[in-house]
Structure formats: structure tokens, C-alpha cells
PDB file of N, CA and C in Angstrom:
ATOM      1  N   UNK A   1       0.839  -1.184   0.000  1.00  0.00           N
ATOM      2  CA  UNK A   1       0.000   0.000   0.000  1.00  0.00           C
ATOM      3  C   UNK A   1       0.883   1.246   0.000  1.00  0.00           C
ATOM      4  N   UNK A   2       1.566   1.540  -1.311  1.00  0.00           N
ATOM      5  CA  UNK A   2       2.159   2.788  -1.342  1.00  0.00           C
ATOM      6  C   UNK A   2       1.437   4.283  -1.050  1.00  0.00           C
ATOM      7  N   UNK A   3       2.261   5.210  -0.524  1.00  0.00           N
ATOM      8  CA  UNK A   3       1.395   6.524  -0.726  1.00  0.00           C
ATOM      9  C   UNK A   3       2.269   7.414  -1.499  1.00  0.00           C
ATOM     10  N   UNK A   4       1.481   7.775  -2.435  1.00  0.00           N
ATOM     11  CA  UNK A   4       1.760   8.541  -4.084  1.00  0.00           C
ATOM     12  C   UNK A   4       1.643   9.862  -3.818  1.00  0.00           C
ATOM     13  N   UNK A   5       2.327  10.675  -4.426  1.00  0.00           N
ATOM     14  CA  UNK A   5       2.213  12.541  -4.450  1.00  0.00           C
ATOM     15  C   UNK A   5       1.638  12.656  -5.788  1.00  0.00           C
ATOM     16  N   UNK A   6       0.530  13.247  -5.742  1.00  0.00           N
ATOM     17  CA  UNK A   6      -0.201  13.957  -6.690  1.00  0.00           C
ATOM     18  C   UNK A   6      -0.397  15.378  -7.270  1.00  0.00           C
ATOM     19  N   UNK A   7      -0.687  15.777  -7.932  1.00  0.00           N
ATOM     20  CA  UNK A   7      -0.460  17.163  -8.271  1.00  0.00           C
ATOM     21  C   UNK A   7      -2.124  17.623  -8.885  1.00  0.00           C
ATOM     22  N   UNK A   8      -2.863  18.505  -8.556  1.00  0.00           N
ATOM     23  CA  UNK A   8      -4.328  18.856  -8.701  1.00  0.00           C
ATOM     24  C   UNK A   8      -3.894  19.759 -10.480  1.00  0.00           C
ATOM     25  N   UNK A   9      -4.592  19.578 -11.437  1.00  0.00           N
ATOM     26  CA  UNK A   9      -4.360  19.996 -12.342  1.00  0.00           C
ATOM     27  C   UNK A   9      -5.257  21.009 -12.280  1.00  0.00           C
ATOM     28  N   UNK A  10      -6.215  21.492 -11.554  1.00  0.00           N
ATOM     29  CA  UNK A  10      -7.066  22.588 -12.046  1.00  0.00           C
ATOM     30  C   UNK A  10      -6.717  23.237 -10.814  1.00  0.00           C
ATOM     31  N   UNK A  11      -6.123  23.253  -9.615  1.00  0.00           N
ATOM     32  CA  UNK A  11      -6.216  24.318  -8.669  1.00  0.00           C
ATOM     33  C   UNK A  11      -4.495  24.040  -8.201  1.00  0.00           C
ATOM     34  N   UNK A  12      -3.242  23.199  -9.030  1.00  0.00           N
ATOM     35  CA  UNK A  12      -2.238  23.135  -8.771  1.00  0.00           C
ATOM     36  C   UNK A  12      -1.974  22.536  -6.986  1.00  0.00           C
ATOM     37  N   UNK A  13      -2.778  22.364  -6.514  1.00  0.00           N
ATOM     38  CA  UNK A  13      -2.397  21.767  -5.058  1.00  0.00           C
ATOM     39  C   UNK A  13      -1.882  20.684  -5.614  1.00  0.00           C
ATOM     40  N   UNK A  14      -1.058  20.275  -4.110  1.00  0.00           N
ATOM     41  CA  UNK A  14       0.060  18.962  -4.134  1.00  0.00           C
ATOM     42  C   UNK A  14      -0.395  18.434  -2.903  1.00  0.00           C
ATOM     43  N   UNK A  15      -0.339  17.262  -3.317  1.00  0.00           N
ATOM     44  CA  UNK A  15      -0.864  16.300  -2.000  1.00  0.00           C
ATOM     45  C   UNK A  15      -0.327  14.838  -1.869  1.00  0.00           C
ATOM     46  N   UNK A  16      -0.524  14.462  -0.792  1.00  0.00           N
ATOM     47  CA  UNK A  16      -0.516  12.553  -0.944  1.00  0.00           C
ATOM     48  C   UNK A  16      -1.416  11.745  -0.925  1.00  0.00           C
ATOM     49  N   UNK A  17      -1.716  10.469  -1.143  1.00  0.00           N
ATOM     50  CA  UNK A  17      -2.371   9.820  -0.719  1.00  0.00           C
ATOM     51  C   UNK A  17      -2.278   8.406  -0.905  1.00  0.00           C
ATOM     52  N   UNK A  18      -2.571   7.445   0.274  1.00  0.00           N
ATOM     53  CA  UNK A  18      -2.534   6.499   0.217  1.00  0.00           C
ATOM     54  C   UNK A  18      -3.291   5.558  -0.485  1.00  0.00           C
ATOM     55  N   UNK A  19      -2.761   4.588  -1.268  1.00  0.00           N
ATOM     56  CA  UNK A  19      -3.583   4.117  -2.665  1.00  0.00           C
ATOM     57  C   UNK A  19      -3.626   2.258  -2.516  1.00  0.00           C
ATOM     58  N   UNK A  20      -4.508   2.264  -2.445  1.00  0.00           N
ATOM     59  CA  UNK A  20      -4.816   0.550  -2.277  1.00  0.00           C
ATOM     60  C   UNK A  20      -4.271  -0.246  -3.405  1.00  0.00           C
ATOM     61  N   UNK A  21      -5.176   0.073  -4.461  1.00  0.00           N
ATOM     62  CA  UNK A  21      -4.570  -0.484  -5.972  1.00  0.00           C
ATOM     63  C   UNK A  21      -5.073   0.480  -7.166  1.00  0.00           C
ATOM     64  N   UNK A  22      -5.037   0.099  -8.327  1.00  0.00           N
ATOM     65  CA  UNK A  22      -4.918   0.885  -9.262  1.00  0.00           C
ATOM     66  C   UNK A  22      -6.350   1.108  -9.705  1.00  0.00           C
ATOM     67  N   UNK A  23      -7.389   0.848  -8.959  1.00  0.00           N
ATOM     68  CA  UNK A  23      -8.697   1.047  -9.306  1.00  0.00           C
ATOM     69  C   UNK A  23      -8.549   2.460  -8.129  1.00  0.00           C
ATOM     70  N   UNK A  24      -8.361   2.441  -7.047  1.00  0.00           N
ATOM     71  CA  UNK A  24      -8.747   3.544  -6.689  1.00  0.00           C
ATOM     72  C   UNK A  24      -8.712   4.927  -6.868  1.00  0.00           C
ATOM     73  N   UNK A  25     -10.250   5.640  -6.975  1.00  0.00           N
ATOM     74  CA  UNK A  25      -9.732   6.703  -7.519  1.00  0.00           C
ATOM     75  C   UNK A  25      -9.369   8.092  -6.919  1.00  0.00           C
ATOM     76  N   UNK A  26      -8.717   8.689  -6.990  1.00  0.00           N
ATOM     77  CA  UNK A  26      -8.026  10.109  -6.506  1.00  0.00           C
ATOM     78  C   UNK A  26      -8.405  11.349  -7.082  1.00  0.00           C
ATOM     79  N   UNK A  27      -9.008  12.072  -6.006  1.00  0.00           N
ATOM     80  CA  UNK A  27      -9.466  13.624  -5.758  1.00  0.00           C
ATOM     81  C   UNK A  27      -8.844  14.552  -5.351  1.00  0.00           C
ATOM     82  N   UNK A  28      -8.604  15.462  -5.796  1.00  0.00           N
ATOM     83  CA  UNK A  28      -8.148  16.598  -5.365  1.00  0.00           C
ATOM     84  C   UNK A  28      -8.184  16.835  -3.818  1.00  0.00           C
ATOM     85  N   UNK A  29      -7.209  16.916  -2.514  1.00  0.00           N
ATOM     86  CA  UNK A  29      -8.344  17.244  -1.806  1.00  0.00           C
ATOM     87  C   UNK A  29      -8.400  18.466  -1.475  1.00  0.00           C
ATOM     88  N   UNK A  30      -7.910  19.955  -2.204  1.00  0.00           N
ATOM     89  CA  UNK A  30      -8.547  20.779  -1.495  1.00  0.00           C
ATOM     90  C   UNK A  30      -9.711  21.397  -2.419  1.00  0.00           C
ATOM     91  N   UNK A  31      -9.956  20.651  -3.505  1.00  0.00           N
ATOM     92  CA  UNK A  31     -10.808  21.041  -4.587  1.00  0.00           C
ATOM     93  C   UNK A  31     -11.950  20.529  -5.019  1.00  0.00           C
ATOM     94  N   UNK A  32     -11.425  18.866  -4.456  1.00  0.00           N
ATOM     95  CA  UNK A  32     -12.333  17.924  -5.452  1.00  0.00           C
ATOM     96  C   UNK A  32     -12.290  17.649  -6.575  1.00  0.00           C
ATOM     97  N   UNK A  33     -11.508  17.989  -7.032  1.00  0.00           N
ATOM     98  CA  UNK A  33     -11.006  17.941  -8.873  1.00  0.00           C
ATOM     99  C   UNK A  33     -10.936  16.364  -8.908  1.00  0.00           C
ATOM    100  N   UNK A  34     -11.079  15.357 -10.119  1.00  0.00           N
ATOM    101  CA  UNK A  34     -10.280  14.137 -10.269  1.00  0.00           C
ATOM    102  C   UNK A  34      -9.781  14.055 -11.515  1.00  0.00           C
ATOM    103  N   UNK A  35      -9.064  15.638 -11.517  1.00  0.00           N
ATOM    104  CA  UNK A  35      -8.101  16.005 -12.666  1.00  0.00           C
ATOM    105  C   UNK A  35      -6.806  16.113 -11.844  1.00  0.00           C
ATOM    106  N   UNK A  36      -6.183  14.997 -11.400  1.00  0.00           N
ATOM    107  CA  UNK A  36      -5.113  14.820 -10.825  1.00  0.00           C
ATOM    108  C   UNK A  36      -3.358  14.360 -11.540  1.00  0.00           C
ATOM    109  N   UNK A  37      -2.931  14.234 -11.613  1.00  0.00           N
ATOM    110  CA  UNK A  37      -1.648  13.549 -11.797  1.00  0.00           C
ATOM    111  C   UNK A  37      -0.550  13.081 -10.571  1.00  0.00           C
ATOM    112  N   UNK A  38       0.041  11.887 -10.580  1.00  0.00           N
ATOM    113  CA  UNK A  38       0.823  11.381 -10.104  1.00  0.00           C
ATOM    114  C   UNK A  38       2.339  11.989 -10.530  1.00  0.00           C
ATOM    115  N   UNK A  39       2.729  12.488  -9.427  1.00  0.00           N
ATOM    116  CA  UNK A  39       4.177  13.161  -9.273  1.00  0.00           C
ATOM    117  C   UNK A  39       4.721  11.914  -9.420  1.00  0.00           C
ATOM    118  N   UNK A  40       6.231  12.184 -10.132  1.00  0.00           N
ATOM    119  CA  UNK A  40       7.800  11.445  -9.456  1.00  0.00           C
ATOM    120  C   UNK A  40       8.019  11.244  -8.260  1.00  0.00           C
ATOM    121  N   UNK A  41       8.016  10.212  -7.621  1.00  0.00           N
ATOM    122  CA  UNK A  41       8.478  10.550  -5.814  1.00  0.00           C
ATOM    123  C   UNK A  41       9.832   9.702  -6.056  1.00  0.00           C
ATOM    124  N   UNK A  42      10.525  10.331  -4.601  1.00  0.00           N
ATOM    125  CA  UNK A  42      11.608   9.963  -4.695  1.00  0.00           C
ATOM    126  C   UNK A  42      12.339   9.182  -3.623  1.00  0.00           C
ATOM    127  N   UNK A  43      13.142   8.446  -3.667  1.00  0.00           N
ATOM    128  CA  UNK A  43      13.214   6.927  -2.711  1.00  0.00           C
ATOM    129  C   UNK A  43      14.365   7.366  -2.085  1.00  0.00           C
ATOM    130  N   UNK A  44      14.188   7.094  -0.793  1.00  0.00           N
ATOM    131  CA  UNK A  44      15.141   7.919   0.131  1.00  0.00           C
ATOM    132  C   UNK A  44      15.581   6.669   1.146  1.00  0.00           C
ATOM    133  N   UNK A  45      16.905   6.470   1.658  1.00  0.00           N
ATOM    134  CA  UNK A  45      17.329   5.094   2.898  1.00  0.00           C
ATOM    135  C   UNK A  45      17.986   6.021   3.649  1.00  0.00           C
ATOM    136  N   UNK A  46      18.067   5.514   4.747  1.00  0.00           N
ATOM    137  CA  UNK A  46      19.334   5.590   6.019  1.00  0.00           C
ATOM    138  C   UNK A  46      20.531   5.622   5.650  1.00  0.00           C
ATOM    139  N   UNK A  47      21.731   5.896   6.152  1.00  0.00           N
ATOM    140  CA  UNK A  47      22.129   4.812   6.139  1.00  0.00           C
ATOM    141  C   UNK A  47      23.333   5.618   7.686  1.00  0.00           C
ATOM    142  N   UNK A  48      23.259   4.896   8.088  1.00  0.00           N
ATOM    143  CA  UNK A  48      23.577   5.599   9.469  1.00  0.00           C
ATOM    144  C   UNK A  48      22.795   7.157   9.869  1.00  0.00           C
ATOM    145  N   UNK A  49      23.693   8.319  10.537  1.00  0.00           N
ATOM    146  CA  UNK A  49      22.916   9.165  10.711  1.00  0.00           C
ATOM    147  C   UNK A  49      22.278   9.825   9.646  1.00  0.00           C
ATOM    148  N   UNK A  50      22.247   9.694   8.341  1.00  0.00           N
ATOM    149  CA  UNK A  50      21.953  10.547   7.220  1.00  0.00           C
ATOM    150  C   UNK A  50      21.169   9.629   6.149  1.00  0.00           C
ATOM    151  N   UNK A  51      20.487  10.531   5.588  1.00  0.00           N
ATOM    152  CA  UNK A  51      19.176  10.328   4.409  1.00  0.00           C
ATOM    153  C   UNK A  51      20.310  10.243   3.036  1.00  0.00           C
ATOM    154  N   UNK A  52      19.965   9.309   2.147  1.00  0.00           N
ATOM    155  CA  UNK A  52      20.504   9.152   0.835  1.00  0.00           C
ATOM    156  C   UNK A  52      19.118   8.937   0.317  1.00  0.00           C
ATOM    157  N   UNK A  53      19.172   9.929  -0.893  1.00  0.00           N
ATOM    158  CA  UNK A  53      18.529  10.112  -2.200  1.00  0.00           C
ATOM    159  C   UNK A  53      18.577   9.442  -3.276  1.00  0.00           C
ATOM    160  N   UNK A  54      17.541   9.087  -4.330  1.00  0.00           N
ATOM    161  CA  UNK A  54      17.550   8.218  -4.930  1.00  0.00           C
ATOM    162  C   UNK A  54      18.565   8.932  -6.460  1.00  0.00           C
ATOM    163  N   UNK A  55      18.356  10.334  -5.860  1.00  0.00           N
ATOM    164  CA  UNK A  55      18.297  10.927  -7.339  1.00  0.00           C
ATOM    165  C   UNK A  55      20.251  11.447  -7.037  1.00  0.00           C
ATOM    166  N   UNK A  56      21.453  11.013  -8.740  1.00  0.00           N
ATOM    167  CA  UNK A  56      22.068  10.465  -8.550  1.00  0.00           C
ATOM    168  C   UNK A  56      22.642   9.536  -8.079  1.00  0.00           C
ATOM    169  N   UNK A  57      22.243   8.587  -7.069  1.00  0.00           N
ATOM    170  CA  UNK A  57      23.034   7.626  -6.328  1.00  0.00           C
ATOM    171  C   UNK A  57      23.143   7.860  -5.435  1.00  0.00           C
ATOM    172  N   UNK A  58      23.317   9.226  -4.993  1.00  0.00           N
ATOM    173  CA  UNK A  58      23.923   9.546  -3.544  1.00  0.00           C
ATOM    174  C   UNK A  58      25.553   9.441  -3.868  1.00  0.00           C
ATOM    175  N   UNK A  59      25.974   9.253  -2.681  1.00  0.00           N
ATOM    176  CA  UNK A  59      27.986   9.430  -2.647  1.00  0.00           C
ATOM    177  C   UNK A  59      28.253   8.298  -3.447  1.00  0.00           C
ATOM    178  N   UNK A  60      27.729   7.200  -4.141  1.00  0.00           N
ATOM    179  CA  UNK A  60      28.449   6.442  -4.503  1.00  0.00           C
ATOM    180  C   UNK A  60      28.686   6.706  -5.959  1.00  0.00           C
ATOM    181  N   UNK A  61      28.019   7.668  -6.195  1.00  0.00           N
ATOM    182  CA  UNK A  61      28.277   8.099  -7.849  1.00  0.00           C
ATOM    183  C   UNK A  61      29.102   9.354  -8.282  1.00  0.00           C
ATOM    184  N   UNK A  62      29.018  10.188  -7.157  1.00  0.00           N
ATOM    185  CA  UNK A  62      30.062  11.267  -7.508  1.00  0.00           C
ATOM    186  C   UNK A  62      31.778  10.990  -6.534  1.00  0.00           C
ATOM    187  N   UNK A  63      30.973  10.811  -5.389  1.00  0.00           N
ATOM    188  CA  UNK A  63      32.281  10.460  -4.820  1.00  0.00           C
ATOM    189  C   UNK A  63      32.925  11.337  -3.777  1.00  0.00           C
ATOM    190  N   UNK A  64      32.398  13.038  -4.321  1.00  0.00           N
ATOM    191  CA  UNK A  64      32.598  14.141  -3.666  1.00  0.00           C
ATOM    192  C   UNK A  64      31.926  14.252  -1.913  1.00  0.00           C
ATOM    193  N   UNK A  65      30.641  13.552  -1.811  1.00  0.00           N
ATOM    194  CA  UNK A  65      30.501  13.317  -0.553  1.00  0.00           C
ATOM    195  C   UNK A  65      30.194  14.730  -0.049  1.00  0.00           C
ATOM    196  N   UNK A  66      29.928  15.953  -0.853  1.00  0.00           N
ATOM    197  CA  UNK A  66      29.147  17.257  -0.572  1.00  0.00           C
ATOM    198  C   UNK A  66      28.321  17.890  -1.443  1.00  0.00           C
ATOM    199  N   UNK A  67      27.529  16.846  -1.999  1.00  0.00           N
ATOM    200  CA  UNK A  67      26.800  17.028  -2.859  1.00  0.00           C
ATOM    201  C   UNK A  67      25.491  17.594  -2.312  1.00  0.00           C
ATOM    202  N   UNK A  68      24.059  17.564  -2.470  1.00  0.00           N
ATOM    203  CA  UNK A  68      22.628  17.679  -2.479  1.00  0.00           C
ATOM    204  C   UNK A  68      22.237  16.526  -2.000  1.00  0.00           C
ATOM    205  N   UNK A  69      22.635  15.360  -2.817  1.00  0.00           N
ATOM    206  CA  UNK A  69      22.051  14.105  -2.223  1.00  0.00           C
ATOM    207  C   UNK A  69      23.011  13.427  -1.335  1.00  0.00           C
ATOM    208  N   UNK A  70      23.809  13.368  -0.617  1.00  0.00           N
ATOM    209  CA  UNK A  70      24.854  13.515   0.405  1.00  0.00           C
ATOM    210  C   UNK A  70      24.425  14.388   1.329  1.00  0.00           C
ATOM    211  N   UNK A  71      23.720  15.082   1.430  1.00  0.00           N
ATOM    212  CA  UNK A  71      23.687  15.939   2.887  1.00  0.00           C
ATOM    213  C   UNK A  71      22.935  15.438   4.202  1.00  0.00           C
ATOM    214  N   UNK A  72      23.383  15.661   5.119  1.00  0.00           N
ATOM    215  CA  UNK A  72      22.639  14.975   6.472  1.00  0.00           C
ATOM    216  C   UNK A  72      21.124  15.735   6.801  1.00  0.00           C
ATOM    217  N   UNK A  73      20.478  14.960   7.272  1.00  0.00           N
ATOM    218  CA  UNK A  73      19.073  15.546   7.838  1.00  0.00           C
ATOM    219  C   UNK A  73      18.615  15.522   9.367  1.00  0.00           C
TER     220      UNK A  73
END
């Protein structure tokens, strides 16, 4: 049971929501619109004290280790 970021196409709100399966359907919620779209989300781990990002690799692709996706949270 993933929860998906959506984007409201007629009033631009951004939201989440938790989605059973691919029949269920998704509303706007500060509008009611079900002129929605499903955002990119992005996959984030531990790995000791700090968050790694999906987007590049994290440190194992640049190497520099002071990147954007390298930074602690």
C-alpha cells in the first residue's frame, strides 16, 4: 500500500495519498477535482545518521561526498 504525491491539475495543489490499488480513484483534496496527476516521488534510505537520495546515487556516484544528495538531515 504505497502513498503517491499527486499534483491537482485545475487548482495546482500537491498532496498525498494512500492508494490501495490501481482502481482507486483520486481527488483533489482541497478542490475535489479528479483532474489529478501522479508526481515522481523519490526513494530515500538511512544509512547511518543521514538520508541518501535516490536521485544520482547519492555518494556512490560522484564520490565528492558534498553534494545535495549527500547531505545529512
Amino acid at each position: 500500500m504505497p502513498i503517491y504525491e499527486y499534483r491537482c491539475l485545475r487548482c495546482e495543489h500537491e498532496f498525498e495519498k494512500l492508494v490501495f490499488n490501481s482502481s482507486t480513484p483520486v481527488v483533489c483534496t482541497a478542490c475535489g477535482a479528479d483532474q489529478v496527476i501522479r508526481k515522481p516521488s523519490l526513494f530515500a534510505s538511512k544509512s547511518g545518521s543521514r538520508f541518501v537520495s535516490s536521485v544520482g546515487g547519492g555518494c556512490s556516484t560522484c564520490g565528492g561526498g558534498s553534494c545535495a544528495s549527500c547531505a545529512s538531515y
